[in-house]
Protein backbone atom coordinates (compact mmCIF):
# COMPACT_ATOMS: atom_id res chain seq x y z
CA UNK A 1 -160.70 227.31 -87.54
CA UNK A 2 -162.12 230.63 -88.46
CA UNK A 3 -165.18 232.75 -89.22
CA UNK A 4 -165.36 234.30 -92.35
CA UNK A 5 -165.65 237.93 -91.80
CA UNK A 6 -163.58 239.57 -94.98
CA UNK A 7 -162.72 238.35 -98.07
CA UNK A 8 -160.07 239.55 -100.32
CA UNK A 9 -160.60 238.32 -104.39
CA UNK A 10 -158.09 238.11 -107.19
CA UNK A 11 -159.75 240.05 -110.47
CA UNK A 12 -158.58 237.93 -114.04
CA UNK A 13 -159.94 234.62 -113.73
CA UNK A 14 -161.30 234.50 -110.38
CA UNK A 15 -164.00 237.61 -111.21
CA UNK A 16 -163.46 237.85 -114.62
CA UNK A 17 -162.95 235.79 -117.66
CA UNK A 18 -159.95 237.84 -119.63
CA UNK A 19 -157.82 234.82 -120.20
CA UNK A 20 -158.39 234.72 -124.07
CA UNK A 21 -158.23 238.51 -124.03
CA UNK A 22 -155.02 238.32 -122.16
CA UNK A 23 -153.63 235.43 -124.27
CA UNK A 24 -154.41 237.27 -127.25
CA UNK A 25 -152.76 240.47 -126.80
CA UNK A 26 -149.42 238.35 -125.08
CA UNK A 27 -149.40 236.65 -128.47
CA UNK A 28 -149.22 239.76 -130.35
CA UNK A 29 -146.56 241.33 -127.97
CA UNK A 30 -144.00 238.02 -128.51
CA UNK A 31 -144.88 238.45 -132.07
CA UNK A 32 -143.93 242.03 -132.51
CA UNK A 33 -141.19 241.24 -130.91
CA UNK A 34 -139.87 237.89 -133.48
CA UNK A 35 -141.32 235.09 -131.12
CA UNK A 36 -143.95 232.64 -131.51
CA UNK A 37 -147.39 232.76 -129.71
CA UNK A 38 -148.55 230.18 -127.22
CA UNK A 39 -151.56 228.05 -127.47
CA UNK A 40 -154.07 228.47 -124.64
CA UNK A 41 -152.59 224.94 -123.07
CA UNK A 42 -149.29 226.63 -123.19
CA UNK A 43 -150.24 230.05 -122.05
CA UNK A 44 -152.20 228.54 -119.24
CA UNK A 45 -149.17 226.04 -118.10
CA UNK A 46 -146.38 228.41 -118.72
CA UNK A 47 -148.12 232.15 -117.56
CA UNK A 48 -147.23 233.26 -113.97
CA UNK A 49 -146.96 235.77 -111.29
CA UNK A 50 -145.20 238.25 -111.29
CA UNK A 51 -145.45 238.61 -115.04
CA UNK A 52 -142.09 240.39 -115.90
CA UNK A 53 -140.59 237.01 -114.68
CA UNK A 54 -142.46 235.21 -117.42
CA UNK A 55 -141.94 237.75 -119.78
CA UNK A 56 -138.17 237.01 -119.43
CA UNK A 57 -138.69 233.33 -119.75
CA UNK A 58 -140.60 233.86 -122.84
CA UNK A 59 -139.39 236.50 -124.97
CA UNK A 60 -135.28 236.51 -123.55
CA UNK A 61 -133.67 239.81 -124.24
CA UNK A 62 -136.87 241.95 -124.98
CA UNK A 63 -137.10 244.60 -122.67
CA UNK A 64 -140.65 245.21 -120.53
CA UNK A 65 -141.17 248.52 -121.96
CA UNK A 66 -141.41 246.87 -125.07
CA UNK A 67 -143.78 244.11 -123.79
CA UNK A 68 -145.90 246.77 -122.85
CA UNK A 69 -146.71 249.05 -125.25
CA UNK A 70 -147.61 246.15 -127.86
CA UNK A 71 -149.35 244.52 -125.30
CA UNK A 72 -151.41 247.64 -124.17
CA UNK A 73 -151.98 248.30 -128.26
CA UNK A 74 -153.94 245.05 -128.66
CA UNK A 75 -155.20 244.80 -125.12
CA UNK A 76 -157.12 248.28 -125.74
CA UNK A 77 -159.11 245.99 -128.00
CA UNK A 78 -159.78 242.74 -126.67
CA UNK A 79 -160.35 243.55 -123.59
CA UNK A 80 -163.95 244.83 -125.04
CA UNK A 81 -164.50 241.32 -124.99
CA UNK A 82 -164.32 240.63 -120.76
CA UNK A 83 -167.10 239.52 -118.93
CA UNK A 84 -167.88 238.74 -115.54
CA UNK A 85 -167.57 235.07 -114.39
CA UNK A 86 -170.60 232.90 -113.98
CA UNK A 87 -171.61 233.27 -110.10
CA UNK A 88 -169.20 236.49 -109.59
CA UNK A 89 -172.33 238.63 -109.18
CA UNK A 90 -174.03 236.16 -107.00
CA UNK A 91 -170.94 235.34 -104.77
CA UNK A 92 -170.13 239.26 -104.24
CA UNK A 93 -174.13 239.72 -103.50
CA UNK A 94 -173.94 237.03 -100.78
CA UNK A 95 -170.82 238.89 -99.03
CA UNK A 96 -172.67 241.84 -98.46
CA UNK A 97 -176.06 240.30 -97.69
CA UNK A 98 -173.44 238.48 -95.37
CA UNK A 99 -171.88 241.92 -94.05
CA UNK A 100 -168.13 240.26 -95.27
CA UNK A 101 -166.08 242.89 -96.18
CA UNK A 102 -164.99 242.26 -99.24
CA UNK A 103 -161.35 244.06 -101.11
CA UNK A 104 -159.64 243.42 -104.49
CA UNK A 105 -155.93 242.67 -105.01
CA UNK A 106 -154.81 242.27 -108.54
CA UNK A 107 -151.88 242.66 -110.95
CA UNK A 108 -154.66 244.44 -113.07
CA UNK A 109 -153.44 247.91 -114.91
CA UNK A 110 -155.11 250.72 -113.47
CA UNK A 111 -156.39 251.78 -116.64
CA UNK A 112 -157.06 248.92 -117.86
CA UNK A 113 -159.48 248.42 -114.54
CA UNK A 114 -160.87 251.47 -115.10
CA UNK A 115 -162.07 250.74 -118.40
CA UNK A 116 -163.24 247.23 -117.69
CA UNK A 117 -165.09 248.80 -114.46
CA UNK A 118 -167.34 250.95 -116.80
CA UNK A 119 -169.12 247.71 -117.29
CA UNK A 120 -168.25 245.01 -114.54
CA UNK A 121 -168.55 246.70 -111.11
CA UNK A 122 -168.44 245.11 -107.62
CA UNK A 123 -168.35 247.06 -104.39
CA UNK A 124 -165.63 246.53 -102.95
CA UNK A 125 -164.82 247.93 -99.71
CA UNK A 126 -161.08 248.80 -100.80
CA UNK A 127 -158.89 247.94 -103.83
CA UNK A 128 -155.48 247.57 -104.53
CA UNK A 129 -154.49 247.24 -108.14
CA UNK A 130 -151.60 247.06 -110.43
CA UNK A 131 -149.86 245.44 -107.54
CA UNK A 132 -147.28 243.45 -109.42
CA UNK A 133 -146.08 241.00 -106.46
CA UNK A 134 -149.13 240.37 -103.97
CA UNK A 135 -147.15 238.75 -101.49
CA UNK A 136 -145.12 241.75 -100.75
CA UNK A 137 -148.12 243.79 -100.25
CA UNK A 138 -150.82 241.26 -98.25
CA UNK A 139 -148.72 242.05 -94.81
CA UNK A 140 -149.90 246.02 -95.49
CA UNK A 141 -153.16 245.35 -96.50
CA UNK A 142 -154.13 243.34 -93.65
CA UNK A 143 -152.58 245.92 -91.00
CA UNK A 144 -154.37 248.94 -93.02
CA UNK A 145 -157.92 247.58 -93.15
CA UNK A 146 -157.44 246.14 -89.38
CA UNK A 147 -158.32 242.46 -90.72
CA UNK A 148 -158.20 239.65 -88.58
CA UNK A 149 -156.13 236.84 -90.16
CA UNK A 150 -158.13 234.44 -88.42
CA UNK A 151 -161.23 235.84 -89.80
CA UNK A 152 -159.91 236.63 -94.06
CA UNK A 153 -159.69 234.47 -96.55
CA UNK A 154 -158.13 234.93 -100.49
CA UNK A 155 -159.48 233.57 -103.07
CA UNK A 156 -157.91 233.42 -106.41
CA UNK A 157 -157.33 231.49 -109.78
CA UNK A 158 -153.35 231.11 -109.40
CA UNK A 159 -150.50 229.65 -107.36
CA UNK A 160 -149.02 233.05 -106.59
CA UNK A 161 -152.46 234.04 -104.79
CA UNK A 162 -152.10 231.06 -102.63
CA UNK A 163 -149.11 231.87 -101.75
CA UNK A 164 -149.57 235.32 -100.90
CA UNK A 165 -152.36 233.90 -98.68
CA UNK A 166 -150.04 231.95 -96.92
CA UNK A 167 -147.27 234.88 -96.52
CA UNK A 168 -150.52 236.64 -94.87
CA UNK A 169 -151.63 233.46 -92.29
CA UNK A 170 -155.02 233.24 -93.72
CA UNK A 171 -157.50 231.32 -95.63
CA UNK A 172 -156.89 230.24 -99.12
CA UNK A 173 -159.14 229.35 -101.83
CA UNK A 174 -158.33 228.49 -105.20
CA UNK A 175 -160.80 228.50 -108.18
CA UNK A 176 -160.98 226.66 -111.21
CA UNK A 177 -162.12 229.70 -113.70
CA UNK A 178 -159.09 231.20 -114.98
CA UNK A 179 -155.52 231.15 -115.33
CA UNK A 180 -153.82 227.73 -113.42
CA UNK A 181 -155.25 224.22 -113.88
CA UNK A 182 -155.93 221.81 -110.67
CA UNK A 183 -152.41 220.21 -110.75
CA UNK A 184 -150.45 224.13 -110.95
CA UNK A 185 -152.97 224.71 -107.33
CA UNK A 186 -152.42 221.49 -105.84
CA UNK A 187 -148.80 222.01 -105.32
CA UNK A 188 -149.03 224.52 -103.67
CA UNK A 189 -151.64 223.12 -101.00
CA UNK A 190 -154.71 225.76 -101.04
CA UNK A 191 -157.42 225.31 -98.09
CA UNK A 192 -160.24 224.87 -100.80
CA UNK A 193 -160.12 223.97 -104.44
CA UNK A 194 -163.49 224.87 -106.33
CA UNK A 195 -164.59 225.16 -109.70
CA UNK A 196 -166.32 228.10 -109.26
CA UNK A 197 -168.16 230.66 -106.52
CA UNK A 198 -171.05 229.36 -107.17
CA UNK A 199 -169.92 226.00 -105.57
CA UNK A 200 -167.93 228.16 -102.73
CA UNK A 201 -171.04 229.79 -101.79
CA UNK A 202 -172.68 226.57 -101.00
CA UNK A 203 -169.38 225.59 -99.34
CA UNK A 204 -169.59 228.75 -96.93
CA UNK A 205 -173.56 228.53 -96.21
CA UNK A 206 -173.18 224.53 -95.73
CA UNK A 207 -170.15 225.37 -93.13
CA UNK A 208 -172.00 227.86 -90.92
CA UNK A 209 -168.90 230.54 -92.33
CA UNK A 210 -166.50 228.23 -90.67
CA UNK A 211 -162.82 228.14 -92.30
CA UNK A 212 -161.57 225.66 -93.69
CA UNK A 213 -164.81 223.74 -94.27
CA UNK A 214 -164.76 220.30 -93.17
């Protein structure tokens, strides 16, 4: 069992709620490029991490260059429309009123980031964006920041944040606010399933920051 001391958060859907945003502007990439547009039960049951993968399971035969610049043409747009999850704020407050260090690992664009940062901030101690295969990069973060395995958890809205938790030996949390449903995170065995921070808070406070709760 360990103490949390440092947690490291996913951004879309575990901080912020850009899944229609991100849906969206997919839609009007596979468009552009001749194929149909998935409904937000499809997007959310076929979508995963790394994206190029799904990309080539989507749209066969388009190139990623492509992908991107319609993407990035529509994105500039909706992503107007992010906001920060219910109990984000609150959850971030209570790591540093907790002295948890806290660090961001996403897939996020940097510019993208930086434009959605303008409006949503958190402080995070470091941050490590547009990181398109977290579990190849957890190992370095770790050994960079000095964090104790024993003492970190992740917490994130998709199976391939679990899974770079457990390539990195340490705690896992999966929330219920974004991309994956329950049944994509159960298989792949998270410590925690929540449906938001605001319920993980109270998970953390009722454990004495033990990991994983009992």
């Amino acid at each position: 069992m360990l103490m949390v001391n440092n947690v490291i958060f996913d951004w879309s859907g575990t901080l912020v709620d850009d899944l229609e945003p991100v849906r969206v502007s997919t839609n009007y990439a596979l468009n552009k490029e001749g194929f149909p547009g998935l409904t937000i039960s499809q997007f959310r049951s076929e979508f995963s991490l790394p994206f190029d993968a799904f990309y080539r399971r989507v749209s066969p035969g388009v190139s990623m260059e492509n992908i991107e610049k319609w993407y990035r043409e529509k994105f500039v747009v909706e992503q107007k429309n992010i906001r920060p999850l219910p109990y984000a704020e609150l959850f971030c407050n209570f790591c540093r009123e907790n002295c948890i260090k806290t660090f961001l690992l996403s897939t996020v664009n940097a510019d993208h980031y930086q434009e959605q940062s303008k409006s949503i901030r958190f402080n995070f101690d470091e941050e490590y964006i547009g990181v398109m295969d977290k579990r190849k990069k957890i190992a370095g973060i770790l050994d960079d920041n000095q964090l104790c395995p024993k003492e970190t958890i992740f917490i994130g809205d998709m199976q391939h944040d679990i899974e770079t938790a457990k390539i990195g030996k340490i705690g896992s949390c999966a929330v219920l606010t974004g991309y994956n449903k329950r049944s994509q995170l159960e298989k792949v065995r998270p410590d925690l399933i929540v449906g938001n921070l605001g319920e993980l808070k109270q998970v953390i406070e009722e454990a004495d920051f033990k990991w994983p709760p009992r």
